[in-house]
C-alpha atoms as a PDB file:
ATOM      1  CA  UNK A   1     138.936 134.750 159.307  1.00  0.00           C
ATOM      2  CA  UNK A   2     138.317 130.980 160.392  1.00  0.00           C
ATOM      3  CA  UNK A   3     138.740 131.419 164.504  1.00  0.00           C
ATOM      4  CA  UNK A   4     137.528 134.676 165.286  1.00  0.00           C
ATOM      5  CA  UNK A   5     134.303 136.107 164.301  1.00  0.00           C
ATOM      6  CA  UNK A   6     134.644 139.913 162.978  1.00  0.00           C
ATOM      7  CA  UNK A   7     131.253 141.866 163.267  1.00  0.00           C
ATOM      8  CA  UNK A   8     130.803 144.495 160.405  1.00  0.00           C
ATOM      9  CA  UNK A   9     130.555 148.242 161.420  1.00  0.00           C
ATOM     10  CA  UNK A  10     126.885 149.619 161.565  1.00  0.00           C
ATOM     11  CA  UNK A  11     127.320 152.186 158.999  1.00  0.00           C
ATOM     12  CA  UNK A  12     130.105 153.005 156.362  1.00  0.00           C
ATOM     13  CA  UNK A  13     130.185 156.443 155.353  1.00  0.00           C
ATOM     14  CA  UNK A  14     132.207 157.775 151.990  1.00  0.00           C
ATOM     15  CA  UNK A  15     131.910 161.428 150.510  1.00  0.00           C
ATOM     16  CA  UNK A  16     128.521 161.299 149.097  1.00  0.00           C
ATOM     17  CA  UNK A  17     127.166 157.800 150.929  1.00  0.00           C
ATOM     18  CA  UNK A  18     126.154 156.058 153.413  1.00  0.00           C
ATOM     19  CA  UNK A  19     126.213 152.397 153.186  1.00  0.00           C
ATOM     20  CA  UNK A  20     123.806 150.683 156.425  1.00  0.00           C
ATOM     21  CA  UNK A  21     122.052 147.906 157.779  1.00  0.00           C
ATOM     22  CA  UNK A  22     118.763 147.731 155.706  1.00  0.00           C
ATOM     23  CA  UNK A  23     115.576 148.276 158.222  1.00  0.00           C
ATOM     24  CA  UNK A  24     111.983 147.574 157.814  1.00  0.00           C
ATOM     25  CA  UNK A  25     110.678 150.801 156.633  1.00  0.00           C
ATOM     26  CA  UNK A  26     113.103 150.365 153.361  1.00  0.00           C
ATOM     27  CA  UNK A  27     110.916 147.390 152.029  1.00  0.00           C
ATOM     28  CA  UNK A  28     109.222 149.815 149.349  1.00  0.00           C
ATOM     29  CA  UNK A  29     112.236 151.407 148.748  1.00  0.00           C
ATOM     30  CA  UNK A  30     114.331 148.057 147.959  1.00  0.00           C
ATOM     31  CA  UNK A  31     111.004 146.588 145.942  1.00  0.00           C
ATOM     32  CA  UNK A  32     111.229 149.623 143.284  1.00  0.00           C
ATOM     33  CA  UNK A  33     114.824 148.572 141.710  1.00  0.00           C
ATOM     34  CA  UNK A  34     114.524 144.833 142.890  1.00  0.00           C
ATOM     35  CA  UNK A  35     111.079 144.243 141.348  1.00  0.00           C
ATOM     36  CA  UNK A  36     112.020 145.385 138.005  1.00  0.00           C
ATOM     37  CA  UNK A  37     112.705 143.677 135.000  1.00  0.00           C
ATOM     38  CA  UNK A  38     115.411 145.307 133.769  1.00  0.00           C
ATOM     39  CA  UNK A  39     117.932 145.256 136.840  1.00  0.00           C
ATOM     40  CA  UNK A  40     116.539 141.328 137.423  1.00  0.00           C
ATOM     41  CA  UNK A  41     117.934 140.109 133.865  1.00  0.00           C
ATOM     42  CA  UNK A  42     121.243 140.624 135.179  1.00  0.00           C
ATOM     43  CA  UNK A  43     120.606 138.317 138.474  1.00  0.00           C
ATOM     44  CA  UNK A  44     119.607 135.109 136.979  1.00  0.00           C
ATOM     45  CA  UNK A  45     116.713 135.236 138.780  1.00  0.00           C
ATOM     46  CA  UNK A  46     112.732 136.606 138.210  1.00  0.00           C
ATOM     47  CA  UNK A  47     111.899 140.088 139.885  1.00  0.00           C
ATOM     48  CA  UNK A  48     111.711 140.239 143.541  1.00  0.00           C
ATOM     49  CA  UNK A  49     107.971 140.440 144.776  1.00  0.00           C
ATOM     50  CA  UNK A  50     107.453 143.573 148.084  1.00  0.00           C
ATOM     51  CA  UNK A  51     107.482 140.488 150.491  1.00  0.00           C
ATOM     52  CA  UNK A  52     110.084 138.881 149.201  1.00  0.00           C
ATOM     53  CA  UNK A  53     112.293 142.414 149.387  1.00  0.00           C
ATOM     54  CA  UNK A  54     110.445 142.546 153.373  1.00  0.00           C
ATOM     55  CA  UNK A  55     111.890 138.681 154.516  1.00  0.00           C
ATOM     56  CA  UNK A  56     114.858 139.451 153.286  1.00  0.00           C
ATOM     57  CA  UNK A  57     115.448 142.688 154.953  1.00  0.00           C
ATOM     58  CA  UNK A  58     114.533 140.820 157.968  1.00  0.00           C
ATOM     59  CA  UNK A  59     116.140 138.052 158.056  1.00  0.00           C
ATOM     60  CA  UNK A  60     119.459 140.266 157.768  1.00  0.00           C
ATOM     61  CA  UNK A  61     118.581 143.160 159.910  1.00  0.00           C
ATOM     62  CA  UNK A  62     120.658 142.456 162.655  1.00  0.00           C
ATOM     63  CA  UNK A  63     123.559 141.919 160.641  1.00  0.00           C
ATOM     64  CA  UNK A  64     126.056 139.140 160.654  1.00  0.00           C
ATOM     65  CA  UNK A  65     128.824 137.464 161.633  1.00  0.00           C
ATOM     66  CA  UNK A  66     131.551 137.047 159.379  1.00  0.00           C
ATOM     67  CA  UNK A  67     132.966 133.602 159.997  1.00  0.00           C
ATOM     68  CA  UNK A  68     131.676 131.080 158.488  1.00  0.00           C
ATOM     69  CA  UNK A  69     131.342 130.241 154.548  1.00  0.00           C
ATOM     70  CA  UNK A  70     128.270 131.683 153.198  1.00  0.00           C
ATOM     71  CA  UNK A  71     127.900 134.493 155.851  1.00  0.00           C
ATOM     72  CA  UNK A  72     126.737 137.933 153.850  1.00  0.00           C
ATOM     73  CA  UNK A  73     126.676 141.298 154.497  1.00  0.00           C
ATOM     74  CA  UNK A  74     123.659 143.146 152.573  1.00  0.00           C
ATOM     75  CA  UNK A  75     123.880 146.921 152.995  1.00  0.00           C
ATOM     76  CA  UNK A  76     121.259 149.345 151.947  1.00  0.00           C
ATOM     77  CA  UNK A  77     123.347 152.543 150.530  1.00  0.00           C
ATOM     78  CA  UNK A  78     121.673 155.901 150.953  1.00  0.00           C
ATOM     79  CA  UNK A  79     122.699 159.563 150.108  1.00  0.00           C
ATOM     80  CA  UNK A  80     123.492 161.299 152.575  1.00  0.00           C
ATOM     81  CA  UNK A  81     121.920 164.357 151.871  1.00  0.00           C
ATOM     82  CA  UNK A  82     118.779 162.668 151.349  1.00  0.00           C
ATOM     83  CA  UNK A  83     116.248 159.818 152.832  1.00  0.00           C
ATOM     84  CA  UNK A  84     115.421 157.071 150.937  1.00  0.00           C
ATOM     85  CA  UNK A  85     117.062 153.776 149.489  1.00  0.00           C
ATOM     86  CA  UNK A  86     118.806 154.341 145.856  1.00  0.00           C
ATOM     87  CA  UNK A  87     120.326 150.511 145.948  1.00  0.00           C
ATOM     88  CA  UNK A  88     122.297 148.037 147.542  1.00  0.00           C
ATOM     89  CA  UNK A  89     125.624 145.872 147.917  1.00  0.00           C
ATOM     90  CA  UNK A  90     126.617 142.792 149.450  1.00  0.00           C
ATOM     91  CA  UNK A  91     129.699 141.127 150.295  1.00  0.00           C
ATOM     92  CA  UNK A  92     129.643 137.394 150.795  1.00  0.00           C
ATOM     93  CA  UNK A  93     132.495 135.091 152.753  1.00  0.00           C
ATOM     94  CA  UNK A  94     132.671 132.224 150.081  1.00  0.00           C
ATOM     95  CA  UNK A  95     135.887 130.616 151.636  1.00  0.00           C
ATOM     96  CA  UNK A  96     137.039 131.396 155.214  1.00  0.00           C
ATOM     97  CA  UNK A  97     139.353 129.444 154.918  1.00  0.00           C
ATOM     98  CA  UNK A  98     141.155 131.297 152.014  1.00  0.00           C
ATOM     99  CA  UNK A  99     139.568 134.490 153.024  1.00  0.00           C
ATOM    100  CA  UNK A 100     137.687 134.872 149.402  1.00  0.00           C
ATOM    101  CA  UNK A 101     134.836 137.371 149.548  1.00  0.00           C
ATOM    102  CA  UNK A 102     131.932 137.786 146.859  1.00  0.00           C
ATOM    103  CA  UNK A 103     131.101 141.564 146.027  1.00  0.00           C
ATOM    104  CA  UNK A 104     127.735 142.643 144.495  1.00  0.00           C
ATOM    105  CA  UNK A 105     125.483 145.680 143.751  1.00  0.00           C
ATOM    106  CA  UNK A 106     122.596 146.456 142.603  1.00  0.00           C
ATOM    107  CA  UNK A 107     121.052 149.450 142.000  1.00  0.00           C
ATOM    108  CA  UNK A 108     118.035 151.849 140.814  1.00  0.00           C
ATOM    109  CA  UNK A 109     118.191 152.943 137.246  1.00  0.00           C
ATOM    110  CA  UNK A 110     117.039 156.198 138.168  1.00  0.00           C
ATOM    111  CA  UNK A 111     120.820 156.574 139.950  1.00  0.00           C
ATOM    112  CA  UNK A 112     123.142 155.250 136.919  1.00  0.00           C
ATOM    113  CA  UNK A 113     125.642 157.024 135.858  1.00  0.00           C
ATOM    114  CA  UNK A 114     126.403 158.998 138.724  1.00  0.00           C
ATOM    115  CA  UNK A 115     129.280 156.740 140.154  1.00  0.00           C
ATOM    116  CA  UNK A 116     127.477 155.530 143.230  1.00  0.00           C
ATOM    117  CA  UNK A 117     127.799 152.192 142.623  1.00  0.00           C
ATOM    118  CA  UNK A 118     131.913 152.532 142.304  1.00  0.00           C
ATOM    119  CA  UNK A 119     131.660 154.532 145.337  1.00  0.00           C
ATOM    120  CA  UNK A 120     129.762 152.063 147.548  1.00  0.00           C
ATOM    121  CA  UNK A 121     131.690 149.325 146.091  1.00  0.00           C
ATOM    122  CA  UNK A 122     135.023 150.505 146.964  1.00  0.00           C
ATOM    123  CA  UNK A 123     133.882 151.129 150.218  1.00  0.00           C
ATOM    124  CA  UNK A 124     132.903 147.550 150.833  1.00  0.00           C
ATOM    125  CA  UNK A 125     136.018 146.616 149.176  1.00  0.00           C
ATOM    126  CA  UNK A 126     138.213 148.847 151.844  1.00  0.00           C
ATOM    127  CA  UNK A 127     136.183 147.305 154.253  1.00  0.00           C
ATOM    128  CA  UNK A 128     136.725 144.157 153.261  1.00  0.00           C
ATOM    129  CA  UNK A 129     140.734 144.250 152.908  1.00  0.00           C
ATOM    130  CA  UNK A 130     140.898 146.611 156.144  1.00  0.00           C
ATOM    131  CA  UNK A 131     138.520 145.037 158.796  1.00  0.00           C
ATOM    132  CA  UNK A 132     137.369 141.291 157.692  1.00  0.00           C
ATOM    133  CA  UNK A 133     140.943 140.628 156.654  1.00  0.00           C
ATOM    134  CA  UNK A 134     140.087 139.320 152.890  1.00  0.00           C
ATOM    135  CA  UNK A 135     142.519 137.936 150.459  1.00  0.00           C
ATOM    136  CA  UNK A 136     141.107 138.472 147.669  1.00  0.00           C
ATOM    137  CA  UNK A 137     137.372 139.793 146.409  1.00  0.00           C
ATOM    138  CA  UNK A 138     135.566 139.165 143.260  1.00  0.00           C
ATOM    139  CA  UNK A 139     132.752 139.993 141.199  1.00  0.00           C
ATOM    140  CA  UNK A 140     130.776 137.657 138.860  1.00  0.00           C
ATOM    141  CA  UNK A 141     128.539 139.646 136.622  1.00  0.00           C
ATOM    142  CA  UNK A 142     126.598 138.909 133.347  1.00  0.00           C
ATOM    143  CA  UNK A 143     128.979 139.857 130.128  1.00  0.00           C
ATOM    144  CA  UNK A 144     125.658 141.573 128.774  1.00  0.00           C
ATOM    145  CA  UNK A 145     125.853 143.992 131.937  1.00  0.00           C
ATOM    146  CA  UNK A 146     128.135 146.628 130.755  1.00  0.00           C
ATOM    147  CA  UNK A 147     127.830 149.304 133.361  1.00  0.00           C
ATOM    148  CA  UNK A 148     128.388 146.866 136.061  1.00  0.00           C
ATOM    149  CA  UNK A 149     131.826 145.866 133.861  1.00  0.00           C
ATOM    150  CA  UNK A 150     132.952 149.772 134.022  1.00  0.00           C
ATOM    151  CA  UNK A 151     132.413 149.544 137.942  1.00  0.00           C
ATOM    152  CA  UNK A 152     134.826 146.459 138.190  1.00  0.00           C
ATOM    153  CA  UNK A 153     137.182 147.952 135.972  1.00  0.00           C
ATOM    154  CA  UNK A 154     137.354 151.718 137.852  1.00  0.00           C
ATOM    155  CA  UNK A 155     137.534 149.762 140.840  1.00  0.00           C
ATOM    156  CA  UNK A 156     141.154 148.245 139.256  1.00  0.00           C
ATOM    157  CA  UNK A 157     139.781 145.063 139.631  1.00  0.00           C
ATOM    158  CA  UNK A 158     141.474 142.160 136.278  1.00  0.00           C
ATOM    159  CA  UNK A 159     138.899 140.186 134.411  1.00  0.00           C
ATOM    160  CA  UNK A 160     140.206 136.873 135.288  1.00  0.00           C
ATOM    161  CA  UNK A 161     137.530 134.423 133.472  1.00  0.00           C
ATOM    162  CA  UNK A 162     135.005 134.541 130.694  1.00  0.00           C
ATOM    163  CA  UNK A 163     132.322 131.966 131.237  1.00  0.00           C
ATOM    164  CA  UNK A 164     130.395 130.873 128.204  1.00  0.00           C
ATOM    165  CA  UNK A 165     126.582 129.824 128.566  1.00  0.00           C
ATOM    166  CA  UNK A 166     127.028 129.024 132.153  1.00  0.00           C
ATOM    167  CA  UNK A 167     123.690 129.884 133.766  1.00  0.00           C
ATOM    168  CA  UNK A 168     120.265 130.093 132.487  1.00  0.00           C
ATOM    169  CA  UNK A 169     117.920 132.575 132.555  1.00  0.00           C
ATOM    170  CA  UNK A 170     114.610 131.486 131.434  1.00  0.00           C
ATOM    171  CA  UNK A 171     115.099 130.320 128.174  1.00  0.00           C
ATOM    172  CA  UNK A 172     118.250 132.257 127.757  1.00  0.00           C
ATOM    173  CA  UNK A 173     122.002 131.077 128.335  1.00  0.00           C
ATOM    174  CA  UNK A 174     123.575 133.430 130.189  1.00  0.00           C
ATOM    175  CA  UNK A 175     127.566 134.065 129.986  1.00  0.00           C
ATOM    176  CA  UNK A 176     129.779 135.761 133.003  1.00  0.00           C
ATOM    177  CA  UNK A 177     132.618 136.978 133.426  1.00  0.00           C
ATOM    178  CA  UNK A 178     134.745 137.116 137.048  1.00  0.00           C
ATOM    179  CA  UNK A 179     136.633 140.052 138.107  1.00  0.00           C
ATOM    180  CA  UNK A 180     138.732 140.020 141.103  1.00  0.00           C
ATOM    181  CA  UNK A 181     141.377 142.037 143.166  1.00  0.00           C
ATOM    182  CA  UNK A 182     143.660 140.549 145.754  1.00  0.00           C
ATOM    183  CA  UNK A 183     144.623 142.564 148.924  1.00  0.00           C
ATOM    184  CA  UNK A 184     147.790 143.669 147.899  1.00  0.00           C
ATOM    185  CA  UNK A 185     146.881 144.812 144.630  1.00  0.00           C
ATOM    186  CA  UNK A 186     144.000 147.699 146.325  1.00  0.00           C
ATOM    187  CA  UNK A 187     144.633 151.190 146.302  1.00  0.00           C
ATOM    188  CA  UNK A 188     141.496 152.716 147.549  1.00  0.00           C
END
């Protein structure tokens, strides 16, 4: 993953998704999960403001390379029997050198429980292995976040650390935990 540059595909399909470059016109869509408070608490971070949800959609619309160490890849996934942004994931290259990828979703409320989120995972996941050539994926999530915890463990993914009051959130310590899956270890 260090010498040659891999470019991402433009759209990922599964059985009931399709996982895609956001565009423009999904600023609203993005701003109605990102901008609340209850998907936000998880992030470490306040909720995302309709511009902020816009630059970032922009700044990534033309996808990326995925070369270097910090390069991302921020998909919007969408049903594919129906318009319209129900969340997002994003895989980041945090060591080309030992081809270690970040994986993250987030996702409307309105859509829990309906295994999207394991679906467009695991298709990120398969991309990752298959096409960018990835060691070895993780996941750090908030210990509080207990749906996200079922998606790392359907996805046959170990918990390999428990992190105690390692970020804060506001005036609240935050604890993580890190799940991860090497290459050899994926079945999907």
């Amino acid at each position: 993953m260090t010498a040659v540059s891999k470019r991402v595909p433009a759209a990922i399909t599964t059985e009931r998704l399709v996982l895609r470059l956001f565009r423009p016109g999904d600023a609203d869509d993005r701003y109605a999960y990102q901008s609340l408070p209850e998907v936000a608490r998880y992030l470490y971070r306040p909720p995302l403001t309709r511009e902020a949800c816009a630059e970032s959609i922009a700044a990534r619309a033309g996808g990326t390379d995925w070369r270097a160490d910090g390069d991302s890849l921020l998909l919007a996934v969408c049903r594919a029997d129906e318009p319209g942004v129900m969340g997002e994931v994003v895989l980041t290259l945090r060591s080309a050198h030992a081809r270690q990828a970040e994986i993250g979703w987030v996702f409307n409320p309105r859509y829990a429980g309906q295994g999207y989120a394991t679906e467009a995972a695991g298709a990120l996941i398969s991309l990752a292995f298959g096409r960018l050539d990835a060691h070895r994926v993780f996941a750090r999530l908030d210990v509080l976040n207990t749906a996200s915890v079922r998606v790392c463990e359907r996805l046959g993914m170990r918990r390999e650390a428990h992190l105690i009051d390692n970020d804060l959130d506001g005036d609240r310590w935050g604890s993580e935990y890190v799940y991860a899956l090497l290459a050899r270890e994926w079945t999907g």
